[in-house]
C-alpha atoms as a PDB file:
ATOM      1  CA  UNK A   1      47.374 184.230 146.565  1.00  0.00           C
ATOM      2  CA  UNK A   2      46.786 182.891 143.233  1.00  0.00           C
ATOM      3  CA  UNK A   3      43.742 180.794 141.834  1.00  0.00           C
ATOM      4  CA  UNK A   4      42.328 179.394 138.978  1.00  0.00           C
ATOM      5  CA  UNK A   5      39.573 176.985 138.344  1.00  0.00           C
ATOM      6  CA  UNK A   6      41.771 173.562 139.498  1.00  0.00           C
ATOM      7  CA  UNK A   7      43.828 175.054 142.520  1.00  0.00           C
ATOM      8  CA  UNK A   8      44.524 178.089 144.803  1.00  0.00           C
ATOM      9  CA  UNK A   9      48.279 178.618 145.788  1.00  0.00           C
ATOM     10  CA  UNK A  10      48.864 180.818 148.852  1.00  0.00           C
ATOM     11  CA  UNK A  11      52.585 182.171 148.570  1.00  0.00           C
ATOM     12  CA  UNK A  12      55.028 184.026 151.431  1.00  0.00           C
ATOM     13  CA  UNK A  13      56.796 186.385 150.036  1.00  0.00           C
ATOM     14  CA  UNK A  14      60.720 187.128 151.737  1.00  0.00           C
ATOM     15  CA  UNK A  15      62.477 190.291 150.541  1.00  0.00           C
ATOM     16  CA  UNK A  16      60.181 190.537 147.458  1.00  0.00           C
ATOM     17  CA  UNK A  17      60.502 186.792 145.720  1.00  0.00           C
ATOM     18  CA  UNK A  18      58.439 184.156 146.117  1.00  0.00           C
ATOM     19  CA  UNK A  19      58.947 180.732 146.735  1.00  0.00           C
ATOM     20  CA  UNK A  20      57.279 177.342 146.243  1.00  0.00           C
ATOM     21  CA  UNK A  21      53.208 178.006 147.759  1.00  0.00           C
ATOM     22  CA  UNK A  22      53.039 177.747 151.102  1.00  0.00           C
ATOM     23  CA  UNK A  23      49.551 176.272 150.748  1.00  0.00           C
ATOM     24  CA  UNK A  24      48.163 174.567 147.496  1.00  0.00           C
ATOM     25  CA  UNK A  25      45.052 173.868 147.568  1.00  0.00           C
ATOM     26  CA  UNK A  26      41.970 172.044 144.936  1.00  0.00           C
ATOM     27  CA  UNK A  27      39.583 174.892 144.122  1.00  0.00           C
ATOM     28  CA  UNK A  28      36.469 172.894 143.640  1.00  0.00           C
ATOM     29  CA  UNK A  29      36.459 171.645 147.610  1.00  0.00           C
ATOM     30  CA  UNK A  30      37.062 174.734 148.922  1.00  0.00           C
ATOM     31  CA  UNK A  31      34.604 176.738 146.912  1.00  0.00           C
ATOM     32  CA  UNK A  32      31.831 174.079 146.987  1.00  0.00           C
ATOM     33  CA  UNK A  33      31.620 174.706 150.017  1.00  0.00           C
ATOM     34  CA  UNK A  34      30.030 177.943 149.118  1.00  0.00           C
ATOM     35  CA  UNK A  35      27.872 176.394 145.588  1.00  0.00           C
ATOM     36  CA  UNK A  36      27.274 173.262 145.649  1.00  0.00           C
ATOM     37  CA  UNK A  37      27.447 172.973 141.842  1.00  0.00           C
ATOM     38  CA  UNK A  38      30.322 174.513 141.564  1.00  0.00           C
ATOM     39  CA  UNK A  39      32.274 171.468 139.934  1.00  0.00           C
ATOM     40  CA  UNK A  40      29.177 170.868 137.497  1.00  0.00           C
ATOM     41  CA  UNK A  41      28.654 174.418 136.058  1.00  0.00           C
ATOM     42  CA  UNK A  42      30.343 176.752 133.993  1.00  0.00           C
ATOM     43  CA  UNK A  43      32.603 179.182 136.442  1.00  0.00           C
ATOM     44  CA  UNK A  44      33.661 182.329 134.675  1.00  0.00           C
ATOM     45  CA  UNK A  45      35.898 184.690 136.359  1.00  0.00           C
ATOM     46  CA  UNK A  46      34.367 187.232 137.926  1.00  0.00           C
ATOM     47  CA  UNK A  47      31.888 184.187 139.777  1.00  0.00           C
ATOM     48  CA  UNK A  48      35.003 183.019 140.696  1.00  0.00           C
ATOM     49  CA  UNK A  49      36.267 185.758 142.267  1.00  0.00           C
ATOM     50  CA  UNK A  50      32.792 186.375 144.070  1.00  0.00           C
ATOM     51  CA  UNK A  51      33.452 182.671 145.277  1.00  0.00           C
ATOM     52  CA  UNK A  52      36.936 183.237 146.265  1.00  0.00           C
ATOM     53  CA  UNK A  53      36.178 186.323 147.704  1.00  0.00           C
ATOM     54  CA  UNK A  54      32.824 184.722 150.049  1.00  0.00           C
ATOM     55  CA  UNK A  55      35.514 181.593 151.711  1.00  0.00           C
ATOM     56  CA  UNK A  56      38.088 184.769 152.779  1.00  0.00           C
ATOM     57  CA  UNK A  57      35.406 186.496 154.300  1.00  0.00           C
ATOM     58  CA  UNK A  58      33.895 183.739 156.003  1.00  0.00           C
ATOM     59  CA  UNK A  59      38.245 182.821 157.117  1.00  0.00           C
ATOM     60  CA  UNK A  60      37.522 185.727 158.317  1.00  0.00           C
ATOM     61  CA  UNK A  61      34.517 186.531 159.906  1.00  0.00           C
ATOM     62  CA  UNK A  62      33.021 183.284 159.644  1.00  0.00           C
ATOM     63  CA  UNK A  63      29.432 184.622 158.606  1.00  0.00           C
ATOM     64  CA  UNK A  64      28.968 180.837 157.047  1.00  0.00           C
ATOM     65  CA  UNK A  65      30.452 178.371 158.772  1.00  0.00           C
ATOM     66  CA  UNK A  66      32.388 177.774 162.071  1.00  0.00           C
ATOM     67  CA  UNK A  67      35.232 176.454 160.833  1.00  0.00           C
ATOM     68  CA  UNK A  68      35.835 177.412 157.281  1.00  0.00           C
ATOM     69  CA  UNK A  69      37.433 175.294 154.728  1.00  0.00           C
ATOM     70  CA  UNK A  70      41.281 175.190 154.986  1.00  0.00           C
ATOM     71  CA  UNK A  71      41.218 177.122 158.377  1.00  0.00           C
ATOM     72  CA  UNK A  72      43.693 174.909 160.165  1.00  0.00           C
ATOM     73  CA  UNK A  73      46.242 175.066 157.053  1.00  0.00           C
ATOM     74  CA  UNK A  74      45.687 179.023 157.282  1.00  0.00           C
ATOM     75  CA  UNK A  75      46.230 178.721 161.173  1.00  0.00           C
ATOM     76  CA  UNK A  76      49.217 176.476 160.539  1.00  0.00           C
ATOM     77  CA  UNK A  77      51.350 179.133 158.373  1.00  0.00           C
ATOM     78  CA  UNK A  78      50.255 181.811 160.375  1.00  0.00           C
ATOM     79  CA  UNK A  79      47.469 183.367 158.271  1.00  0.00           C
ATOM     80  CA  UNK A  80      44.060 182.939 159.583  1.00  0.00           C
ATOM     81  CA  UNK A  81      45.080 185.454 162.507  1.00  0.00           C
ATOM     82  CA  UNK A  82      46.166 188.054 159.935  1.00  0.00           C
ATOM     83  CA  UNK A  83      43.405 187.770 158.470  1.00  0.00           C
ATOM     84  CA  UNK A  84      41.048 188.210 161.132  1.00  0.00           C
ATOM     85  CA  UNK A  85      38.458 190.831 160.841  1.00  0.00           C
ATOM     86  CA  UNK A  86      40.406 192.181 157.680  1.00  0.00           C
ATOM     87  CA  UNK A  87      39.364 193.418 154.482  1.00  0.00           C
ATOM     88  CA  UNK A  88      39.203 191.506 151.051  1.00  0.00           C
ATOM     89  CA  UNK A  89      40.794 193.088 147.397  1.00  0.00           C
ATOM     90  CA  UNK A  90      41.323 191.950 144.067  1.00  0.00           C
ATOM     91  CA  UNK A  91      43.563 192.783 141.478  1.00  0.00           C
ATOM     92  CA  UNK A  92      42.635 191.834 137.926  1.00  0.00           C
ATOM     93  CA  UNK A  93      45.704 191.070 135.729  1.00  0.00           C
ATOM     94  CA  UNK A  94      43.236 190.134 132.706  1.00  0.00           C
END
């Protein structure tokens, strides 16, 4: 998974290369979701990861809402049961 401040790409990897993203989604719906000012405030990176970080855990766990945002495109590649009860890390490439 890679995100920025317009979009967050979900990628499947085969044998080591990836491909075109399985899932692209717009940043600002799926993390509003979680601040509602999110697309009328400054977002630097670390809030973004907090952000980013908060919607996989409620994919997750669903400590927010019952059917998180982009569950059924998750469910559709096969994801959102990986994901299940797991774990969330970040790797900073800063």
């Amino acid at each position: 998974m890679l995100a920025n401040l317009t979009e967050i790409n979900v990628f499947k990897s085969t044998n080591g290369v990836f491909s075109k993203p399985e899932i692209s989604l717009n940043t600002g719906k799926i993390l509003s979701h979680y601040d509602s000012e999110f697309c009328e405030k400054t977002i630097f990176n670390f809030y973004l990861k907090t952000l980013i970080v908060s919607w996989l855990r409620d994919l997750s766990y669903h400590w927010k809402s019952e059917i998180p945002s982009a569950s059924e495109k998750f469910e559709r590649i096969g994801l959102l049961a990986k994901i299940k009860n797991g774990e969330t890390y970040s790797q900073n490439y800063e």
